[in-house]
C-alpha atoms as a PDB file:
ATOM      1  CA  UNK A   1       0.000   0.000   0.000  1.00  0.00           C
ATOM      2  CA  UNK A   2       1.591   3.150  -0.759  1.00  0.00           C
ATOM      3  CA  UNK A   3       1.789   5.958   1.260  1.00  0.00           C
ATOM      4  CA  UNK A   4       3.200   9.395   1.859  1.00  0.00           C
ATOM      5  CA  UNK A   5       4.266  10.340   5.302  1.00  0.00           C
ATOM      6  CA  UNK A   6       5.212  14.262   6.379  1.00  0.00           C
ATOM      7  CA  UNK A   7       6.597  15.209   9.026  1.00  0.00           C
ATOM      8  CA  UNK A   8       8.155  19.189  10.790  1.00  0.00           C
ATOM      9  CA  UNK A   9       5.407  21.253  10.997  1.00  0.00           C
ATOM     10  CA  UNK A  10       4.721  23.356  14.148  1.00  0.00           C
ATOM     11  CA  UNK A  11       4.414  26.559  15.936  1.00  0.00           C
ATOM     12  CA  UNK A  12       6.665  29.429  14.827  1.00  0.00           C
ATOM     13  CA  UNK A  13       7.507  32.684  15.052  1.00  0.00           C
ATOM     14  CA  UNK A  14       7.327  35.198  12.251  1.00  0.00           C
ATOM     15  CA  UNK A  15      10.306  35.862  10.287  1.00  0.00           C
ATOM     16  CA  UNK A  16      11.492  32.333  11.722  1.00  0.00           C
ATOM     17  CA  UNK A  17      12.092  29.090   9.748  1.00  0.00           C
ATOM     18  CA  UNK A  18      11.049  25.481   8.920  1.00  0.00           C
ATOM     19  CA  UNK A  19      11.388  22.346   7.308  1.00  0.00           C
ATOM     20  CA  UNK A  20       8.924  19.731   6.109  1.00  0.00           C
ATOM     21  CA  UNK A  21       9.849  16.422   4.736  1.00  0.00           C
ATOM     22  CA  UNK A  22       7.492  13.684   3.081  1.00  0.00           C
ATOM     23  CA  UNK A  23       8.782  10.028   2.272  1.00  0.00           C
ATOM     24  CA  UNK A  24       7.234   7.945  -0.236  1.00  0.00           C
ATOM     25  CA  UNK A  25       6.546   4.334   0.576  1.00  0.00           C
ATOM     26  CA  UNK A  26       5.101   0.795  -1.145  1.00  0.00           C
ATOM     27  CA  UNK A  27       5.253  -0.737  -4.300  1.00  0.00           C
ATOM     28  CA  UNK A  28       6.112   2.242  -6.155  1.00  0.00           C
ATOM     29  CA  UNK A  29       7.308   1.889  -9.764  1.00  0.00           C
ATOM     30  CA  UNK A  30       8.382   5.623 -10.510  1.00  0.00           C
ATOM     31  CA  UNK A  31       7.481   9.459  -9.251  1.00  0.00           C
ATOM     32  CA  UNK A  32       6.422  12.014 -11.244  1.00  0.00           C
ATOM     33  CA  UNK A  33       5.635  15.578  -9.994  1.00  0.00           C
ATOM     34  CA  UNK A  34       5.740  15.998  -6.069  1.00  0.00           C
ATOM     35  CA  UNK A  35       4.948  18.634  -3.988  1.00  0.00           C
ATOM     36  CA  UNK A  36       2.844  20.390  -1.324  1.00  0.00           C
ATOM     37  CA  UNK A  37      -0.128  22.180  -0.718  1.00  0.00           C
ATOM     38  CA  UNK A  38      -1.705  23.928   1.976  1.00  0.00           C
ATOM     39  CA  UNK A  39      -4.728  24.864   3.556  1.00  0.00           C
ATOM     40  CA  UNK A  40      -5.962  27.393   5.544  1.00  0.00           C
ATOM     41  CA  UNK A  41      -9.122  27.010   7.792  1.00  0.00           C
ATOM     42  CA  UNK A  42     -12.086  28.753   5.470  1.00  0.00           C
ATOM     43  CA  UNK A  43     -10.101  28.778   2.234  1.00  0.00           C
ATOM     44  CA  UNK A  44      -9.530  26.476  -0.238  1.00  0.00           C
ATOM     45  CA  UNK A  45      -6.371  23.988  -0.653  1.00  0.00           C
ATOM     46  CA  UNK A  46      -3.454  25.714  -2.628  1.00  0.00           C
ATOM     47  CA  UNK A  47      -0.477  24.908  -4.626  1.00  0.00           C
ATOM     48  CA  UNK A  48       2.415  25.981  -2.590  1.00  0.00           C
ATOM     49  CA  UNK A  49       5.431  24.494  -4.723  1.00  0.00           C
ATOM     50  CA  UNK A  50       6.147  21.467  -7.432  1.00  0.00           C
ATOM     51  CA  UNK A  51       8.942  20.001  -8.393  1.00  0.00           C
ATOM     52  CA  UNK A  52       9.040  17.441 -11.329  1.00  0.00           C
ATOM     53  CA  UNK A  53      11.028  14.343 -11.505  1.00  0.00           C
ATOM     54  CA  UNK A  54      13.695  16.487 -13.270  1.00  0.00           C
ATOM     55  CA  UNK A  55      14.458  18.699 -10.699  1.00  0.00           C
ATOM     56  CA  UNK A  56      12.352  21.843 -12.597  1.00  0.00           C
ATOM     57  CA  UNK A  57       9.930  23.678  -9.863  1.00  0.00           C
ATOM     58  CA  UNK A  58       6.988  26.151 -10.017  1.00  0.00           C
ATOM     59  CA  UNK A  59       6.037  28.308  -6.979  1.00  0.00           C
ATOM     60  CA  UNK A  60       3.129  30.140  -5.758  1.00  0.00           C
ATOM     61  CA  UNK A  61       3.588  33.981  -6.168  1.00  0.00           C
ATOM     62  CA  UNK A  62       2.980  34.399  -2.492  1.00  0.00           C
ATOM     63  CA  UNK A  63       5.810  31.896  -1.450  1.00  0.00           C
ATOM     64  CA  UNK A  64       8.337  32.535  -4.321  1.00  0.00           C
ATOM     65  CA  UNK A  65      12.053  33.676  -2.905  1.00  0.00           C
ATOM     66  CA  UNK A  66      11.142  32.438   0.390  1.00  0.00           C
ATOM     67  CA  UNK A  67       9.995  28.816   0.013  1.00  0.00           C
ATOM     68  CA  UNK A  68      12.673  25.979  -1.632  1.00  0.00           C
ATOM     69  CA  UNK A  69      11.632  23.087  -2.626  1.00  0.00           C
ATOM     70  CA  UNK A  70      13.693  19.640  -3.428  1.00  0.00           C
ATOM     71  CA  UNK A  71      13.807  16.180  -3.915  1.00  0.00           C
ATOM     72  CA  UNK A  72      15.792  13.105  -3.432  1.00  0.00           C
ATOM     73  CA  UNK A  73      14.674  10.259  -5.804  1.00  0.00           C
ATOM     74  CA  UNK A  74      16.643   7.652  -4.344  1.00  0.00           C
ATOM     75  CA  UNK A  75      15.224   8.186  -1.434  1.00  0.00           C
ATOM     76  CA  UNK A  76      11.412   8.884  -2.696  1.00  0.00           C
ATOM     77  CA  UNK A  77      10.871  11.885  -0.911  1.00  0.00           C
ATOM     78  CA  UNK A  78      10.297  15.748  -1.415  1.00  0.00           C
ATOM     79  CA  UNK A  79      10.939  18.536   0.988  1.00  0.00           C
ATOM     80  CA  UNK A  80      10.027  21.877   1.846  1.00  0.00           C
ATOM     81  CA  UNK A  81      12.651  24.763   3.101  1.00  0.00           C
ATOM     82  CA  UNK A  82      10.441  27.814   4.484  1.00  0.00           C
ATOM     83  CA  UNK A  83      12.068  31.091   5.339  1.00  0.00           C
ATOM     84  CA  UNK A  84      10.435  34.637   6.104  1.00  0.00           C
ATOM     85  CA  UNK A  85       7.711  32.601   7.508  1.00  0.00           C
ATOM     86  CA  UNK A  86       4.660  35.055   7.892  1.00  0.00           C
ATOM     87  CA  UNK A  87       1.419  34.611   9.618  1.00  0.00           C
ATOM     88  CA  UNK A  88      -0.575  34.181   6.229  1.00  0.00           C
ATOM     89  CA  UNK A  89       1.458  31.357   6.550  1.00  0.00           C
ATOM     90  CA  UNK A  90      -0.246  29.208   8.756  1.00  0.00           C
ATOM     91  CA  UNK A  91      -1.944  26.503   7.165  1.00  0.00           C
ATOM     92  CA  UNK A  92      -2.158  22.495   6.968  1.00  0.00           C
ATOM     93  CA  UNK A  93       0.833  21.649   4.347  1.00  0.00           C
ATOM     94  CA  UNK A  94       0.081  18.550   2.570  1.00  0.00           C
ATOM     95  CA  UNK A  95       2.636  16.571   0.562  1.00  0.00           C
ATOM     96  CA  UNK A  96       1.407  15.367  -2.512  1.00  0.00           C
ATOM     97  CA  UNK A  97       2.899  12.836  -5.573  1.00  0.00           C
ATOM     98  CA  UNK A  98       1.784  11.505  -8.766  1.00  0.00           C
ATOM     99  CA  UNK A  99       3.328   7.973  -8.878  1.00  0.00           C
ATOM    100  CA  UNK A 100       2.993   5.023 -11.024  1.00  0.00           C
ATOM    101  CA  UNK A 101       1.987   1.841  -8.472  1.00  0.00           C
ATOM    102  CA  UNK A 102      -0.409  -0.498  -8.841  1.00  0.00           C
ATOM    103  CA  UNK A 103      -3.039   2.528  -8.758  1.00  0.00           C
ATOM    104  CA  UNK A 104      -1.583   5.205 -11.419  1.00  0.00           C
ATOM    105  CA  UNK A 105      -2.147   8.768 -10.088  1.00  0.00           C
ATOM    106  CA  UNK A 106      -2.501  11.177  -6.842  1.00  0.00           C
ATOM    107  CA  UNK A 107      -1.737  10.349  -4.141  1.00  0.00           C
ATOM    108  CA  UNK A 108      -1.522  12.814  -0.737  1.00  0.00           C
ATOM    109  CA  UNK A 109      -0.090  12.586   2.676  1.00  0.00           C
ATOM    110  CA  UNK A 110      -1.974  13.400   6.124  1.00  0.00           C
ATOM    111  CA  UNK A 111      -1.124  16.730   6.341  1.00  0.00           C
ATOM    112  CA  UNK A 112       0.899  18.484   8.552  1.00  0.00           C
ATOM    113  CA  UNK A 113      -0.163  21.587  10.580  1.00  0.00           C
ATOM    114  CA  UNK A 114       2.315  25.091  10.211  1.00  0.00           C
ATOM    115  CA  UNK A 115       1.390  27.390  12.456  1.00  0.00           C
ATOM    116  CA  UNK A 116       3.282  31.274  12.252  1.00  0.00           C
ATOM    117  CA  UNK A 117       2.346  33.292  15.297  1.00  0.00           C
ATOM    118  CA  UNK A 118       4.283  35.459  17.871  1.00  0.00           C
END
């Protein structure tokens, strides 16, 4: 069964810092696009940042020059560098990856709460 599993949300200040990673597991034959997404409580989920399976990424306006994102394809996993952290912010992140597995397609991870407040 495949599965994606995040982890390094949690509370910070603004201005500060954080990480999120999200490992790939199962019978997975090959990864396409990953990245994450967020959402915020009364708005809809987001594109934050994709990367493809190349190494080319795409950013949200709102996130670009302060948001990195990478990959490691030996390792099936995608992560998420965020600087300048502001309180818009705050969101659930949500790793997502389009794999080919015995069920071609989407697939998403838990989620993973970010929370930017002094």
């Amino acid at each position: 069964q495949v599965q994606l599993v995040e982890s390094g949300g949690g509370l910070v200040q603004p201005g500060g810092s954080l990480s999120l990673s999200c490992a790939a597991s199962g019978r997975i034959f090959r990864i396409n696009d990953m990245g994450w997404y967020r959402q915020a409580p009364g708005k809809q989920r987001e594109s934050v940042a994709v990367i493809t399976s190349g190494g080319n990424s795409n950013y949200a306006d709102s996130v670009k020059d302060r948001f990195t994102i990478s990959r490691d394809n030996a390792k099936k996993s995608v992560y998420l560098q965020m600087n300048s952290l502001k309180p818009e912010d705050t969101a659930v992140y949500y790793c997502y990856a389009h794999l080919i597995s015995d069920r071609n397609g989407g697939y998403w991870g838990q989620g993973t709460q970010v929370t930017v407040s002094s």
